[in-house]
C-alpha atoms as a PDB file:
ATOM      1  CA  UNK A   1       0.000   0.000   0.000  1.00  0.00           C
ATOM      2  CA  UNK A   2       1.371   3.640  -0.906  1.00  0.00           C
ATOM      3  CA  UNK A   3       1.007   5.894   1.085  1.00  0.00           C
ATOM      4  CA  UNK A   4       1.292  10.096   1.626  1.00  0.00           C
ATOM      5  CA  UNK A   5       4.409  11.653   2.798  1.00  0.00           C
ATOM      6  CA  UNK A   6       4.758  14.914   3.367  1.00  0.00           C
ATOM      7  CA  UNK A   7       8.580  16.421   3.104  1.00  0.00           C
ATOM      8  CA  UNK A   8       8.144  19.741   5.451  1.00  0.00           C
ATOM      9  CA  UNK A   9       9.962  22.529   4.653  1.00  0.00           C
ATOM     10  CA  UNK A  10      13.518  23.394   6.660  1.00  0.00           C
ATOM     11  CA  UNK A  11      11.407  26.124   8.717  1.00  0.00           C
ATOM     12  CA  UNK A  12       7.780  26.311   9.392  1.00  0.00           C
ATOM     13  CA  UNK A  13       7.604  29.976  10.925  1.00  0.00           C
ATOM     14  CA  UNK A  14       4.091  30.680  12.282  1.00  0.00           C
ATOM     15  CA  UNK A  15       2.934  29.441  15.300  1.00  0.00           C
ATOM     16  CA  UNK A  16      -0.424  28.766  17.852  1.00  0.00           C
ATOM     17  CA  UNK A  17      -1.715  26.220  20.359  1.00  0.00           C
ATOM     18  CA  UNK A  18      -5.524  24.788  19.598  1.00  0.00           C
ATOM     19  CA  UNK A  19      -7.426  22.862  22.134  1.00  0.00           C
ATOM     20  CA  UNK A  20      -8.573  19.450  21.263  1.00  0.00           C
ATOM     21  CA  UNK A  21     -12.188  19.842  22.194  1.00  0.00           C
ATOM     22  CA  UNK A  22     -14.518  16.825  23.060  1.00  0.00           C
ATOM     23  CA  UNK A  23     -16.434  17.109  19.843  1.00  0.00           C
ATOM     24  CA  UNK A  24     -12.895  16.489  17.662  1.00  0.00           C
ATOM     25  CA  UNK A  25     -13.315  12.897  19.551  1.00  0.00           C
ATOM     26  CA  UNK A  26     -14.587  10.215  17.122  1.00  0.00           C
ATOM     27  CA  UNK A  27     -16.161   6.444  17.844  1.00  0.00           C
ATOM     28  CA  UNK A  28     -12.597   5.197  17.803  1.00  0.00           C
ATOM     29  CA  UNK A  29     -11.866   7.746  21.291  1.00  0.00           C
ATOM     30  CA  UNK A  30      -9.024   9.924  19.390  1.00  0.00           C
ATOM     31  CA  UNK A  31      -8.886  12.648  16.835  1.00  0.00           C
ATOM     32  CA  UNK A  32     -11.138  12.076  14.079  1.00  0.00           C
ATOM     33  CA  UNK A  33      -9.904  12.725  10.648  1.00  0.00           C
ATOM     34  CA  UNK A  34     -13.228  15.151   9.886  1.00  0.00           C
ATOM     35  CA  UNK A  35     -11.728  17.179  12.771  1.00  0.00           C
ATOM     36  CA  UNK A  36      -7.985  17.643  11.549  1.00  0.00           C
ATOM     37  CA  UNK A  37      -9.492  18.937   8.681  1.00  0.00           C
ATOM     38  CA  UNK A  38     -11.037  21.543  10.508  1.00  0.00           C
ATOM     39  CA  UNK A  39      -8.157  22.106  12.401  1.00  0.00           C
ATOM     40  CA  UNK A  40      -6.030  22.765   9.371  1.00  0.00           C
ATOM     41  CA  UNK A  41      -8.718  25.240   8.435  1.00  0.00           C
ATOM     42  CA  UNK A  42      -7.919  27.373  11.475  1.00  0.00           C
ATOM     43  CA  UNK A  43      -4.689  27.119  11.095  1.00  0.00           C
ATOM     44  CA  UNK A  44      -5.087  29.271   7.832  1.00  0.00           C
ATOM     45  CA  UNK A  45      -6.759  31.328   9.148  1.00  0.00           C
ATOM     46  CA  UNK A  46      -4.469  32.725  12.189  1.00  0.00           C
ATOM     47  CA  UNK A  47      -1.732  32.639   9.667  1.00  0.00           C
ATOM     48  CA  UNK A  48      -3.347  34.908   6.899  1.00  0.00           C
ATOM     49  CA  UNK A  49      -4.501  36.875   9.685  1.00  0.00           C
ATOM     50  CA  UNK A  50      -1.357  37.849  11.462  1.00  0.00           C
ATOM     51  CA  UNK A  51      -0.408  39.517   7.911  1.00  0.00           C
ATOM     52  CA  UNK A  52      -4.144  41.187   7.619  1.00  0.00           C
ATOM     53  CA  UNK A  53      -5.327  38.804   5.055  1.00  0.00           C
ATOM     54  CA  UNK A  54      -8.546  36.401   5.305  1.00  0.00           C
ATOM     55  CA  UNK A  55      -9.504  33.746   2.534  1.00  0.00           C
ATOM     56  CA  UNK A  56     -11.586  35.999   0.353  1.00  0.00           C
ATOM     57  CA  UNK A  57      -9.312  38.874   0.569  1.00  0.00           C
ATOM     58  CA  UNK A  58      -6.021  39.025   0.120  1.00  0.00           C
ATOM     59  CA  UNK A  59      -4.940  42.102  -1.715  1.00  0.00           C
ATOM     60  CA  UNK A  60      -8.064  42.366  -3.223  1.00  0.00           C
ATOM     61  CA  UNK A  61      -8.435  38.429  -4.292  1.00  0.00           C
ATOM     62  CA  UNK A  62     -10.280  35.298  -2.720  1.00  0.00           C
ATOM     63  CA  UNK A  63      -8.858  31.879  -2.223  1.00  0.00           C
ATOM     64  CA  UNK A  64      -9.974  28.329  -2.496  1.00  0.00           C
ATOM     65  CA  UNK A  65      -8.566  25.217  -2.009  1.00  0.00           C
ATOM     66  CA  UNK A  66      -7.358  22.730  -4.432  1.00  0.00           C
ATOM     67  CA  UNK A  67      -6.298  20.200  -2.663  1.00  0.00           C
ATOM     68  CA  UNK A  68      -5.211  18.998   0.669  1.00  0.00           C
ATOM     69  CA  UNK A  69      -3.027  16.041   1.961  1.00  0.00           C
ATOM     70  CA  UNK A  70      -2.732  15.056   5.901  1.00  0.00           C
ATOM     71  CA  UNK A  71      -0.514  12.465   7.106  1.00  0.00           C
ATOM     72  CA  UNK A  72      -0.991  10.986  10.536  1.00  0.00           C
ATOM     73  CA  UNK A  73       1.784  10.125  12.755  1.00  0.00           C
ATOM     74  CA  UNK A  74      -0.169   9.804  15.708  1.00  0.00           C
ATOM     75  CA  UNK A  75      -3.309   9.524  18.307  1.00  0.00           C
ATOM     76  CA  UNK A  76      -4.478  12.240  20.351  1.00  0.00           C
ATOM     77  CA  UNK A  77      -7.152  12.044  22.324  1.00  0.00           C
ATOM     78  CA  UNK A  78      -9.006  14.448  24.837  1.00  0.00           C
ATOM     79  CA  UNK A  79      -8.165  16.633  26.801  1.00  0.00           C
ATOM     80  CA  UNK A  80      -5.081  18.000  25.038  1.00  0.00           C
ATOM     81  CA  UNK A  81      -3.637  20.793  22.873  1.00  0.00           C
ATOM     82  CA  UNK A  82      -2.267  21.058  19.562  1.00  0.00           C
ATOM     83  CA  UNK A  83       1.317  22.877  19.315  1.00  0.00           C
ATOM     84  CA  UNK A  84       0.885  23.515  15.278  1.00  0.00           C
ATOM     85  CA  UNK A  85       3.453  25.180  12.979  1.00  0.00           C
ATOM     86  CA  UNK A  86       2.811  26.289   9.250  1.00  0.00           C
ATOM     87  CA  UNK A  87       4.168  28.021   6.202  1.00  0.00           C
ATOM     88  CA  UNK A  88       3.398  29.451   3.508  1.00  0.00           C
ATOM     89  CA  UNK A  89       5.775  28.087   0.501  1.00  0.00           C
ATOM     90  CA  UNK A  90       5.341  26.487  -3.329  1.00  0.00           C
ATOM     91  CA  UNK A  91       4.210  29.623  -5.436  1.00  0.00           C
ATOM     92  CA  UNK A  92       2.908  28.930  -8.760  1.00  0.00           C
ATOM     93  CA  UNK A  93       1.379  31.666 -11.117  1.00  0.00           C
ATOM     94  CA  UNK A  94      -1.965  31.266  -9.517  1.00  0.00           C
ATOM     95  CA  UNK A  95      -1.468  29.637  -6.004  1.00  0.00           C
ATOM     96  CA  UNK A  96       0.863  28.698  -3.331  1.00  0.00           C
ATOM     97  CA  UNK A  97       1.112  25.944  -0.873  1.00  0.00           C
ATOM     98  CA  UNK A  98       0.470  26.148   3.295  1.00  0.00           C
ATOM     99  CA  UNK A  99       2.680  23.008   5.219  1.00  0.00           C
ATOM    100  CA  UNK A 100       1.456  22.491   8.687  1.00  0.00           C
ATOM    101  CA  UNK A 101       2.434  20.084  11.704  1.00  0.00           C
ATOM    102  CA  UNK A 102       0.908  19.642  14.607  1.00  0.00           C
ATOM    103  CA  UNK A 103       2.411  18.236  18.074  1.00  0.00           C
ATOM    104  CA  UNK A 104       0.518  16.770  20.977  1.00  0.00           C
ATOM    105  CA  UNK A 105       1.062  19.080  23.826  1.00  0.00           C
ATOM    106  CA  UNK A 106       0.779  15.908  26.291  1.00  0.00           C
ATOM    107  CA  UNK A 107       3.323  13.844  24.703  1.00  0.00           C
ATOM    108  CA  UNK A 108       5.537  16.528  22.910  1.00  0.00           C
ATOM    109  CA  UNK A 109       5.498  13.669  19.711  1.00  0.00           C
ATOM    110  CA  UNK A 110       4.367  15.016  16.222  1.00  0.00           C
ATOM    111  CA  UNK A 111       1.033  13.754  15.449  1.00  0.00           C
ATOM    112  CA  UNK A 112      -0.076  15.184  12.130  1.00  0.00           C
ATOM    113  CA  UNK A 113       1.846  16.254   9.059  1.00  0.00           C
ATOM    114  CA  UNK A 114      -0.661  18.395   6.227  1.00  0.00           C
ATOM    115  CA  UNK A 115      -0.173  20.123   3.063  1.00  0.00           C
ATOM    116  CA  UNK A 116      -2.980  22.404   1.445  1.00  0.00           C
ATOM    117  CA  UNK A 117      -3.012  24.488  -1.980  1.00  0.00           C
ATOM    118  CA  UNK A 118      -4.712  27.039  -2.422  1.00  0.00           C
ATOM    119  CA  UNK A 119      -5.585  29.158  -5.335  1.00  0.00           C
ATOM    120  CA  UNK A 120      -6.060  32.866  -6.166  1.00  0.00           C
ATOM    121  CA  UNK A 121      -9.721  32.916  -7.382  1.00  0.00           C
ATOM    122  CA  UNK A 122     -12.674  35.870  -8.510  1.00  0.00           C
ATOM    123  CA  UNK A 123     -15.794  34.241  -6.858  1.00  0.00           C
ATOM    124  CA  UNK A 124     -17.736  36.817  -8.979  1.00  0.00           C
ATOM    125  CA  UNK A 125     -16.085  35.671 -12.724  1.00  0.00           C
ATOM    126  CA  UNK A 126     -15.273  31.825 -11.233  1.00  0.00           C
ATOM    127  CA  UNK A 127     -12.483  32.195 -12.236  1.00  0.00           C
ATOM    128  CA  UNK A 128      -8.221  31.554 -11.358  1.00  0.00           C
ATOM    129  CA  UNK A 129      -6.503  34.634 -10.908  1.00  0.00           C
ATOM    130  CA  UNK A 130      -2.557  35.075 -10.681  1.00  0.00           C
ATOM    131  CA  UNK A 131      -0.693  35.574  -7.298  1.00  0.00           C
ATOM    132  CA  UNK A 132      -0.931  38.996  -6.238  1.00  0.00           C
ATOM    133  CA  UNK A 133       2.913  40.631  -6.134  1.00  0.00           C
ATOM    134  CA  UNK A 134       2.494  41.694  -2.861  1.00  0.00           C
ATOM    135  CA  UNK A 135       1.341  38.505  -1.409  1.00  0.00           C
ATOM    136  CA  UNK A 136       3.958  36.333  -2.658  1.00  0.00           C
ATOM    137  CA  UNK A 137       7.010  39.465  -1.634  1.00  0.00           C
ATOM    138  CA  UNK A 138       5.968  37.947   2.375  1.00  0.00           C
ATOM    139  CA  UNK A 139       7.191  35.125   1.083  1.00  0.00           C
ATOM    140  CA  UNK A 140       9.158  34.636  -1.709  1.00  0.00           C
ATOM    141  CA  UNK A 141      11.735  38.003  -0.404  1.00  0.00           C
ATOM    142  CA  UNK A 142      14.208  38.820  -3.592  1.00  0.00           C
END
């Protein structure tokens, strides 16, 4: 069976701490997959937002995501806190990539390795729009 790995970049810059809450519990008593995805979601979130951004606005232009990969490395179960890192890296004309990991604040051992893309898109047109210059500068510095 193949399966997903994720090769992190050397440096994943932002940082925060989410609570595992009771309802990211599934039947098997750990983190369900449903939830990580949410969690990732977050994630984004606090990152665009320490540089001003949200998901339909960054310098002028929405997002949405193309695809996402998560690799698990571990359990986690309730009550406990996610240590995550992320980065913003993997610019293409229209989109860019965001690496997270998260950590189990109980055990201190990586449980979660994730990679989303995300696109540049007009929600009015539907359409792909390119990287805006100023976006990808926080970034990609000359």
């Amino acid at each position: 069976m193949e399966r997903i790995k994720i090769q992190l970049p050397s440096e994943l810059p932002f940082e925060t701490d989410i609570p595992v809450r009771v309802t990211d519990i599934n039947y098997g008593g750990h983190l369900g997959n449903d939830s990580v995805l949410s969690l990732i979601h977050e994630v984004r979130l606090q990152l665009l937002a320490k540089y001003g951004y949200d998901e339909f606005n960054i310098e002028g232009t929405g997002t949405i995501m193309a695809d996402v990969a998560i690799q698990y490395k571990g359990e986690v179960f309730y009550p406990d806190w996610l240590v995550t890192k992320a980065g913003i890296y993997g610019f293409s004309r229209t989109g860019f990539d965001v690496y997270y990991q998260f950590f189990s604040r109980k055990t201190g051992r990586e449980v979660v390795r994730a990679k989303t893309a995300l696109v540049f898109y007009d929600y009015k047109l539907h359409k792909m729009m390119p990287v805006p210059a100023a976006f990808r500068r926080l970034f990609e510095p000359e």
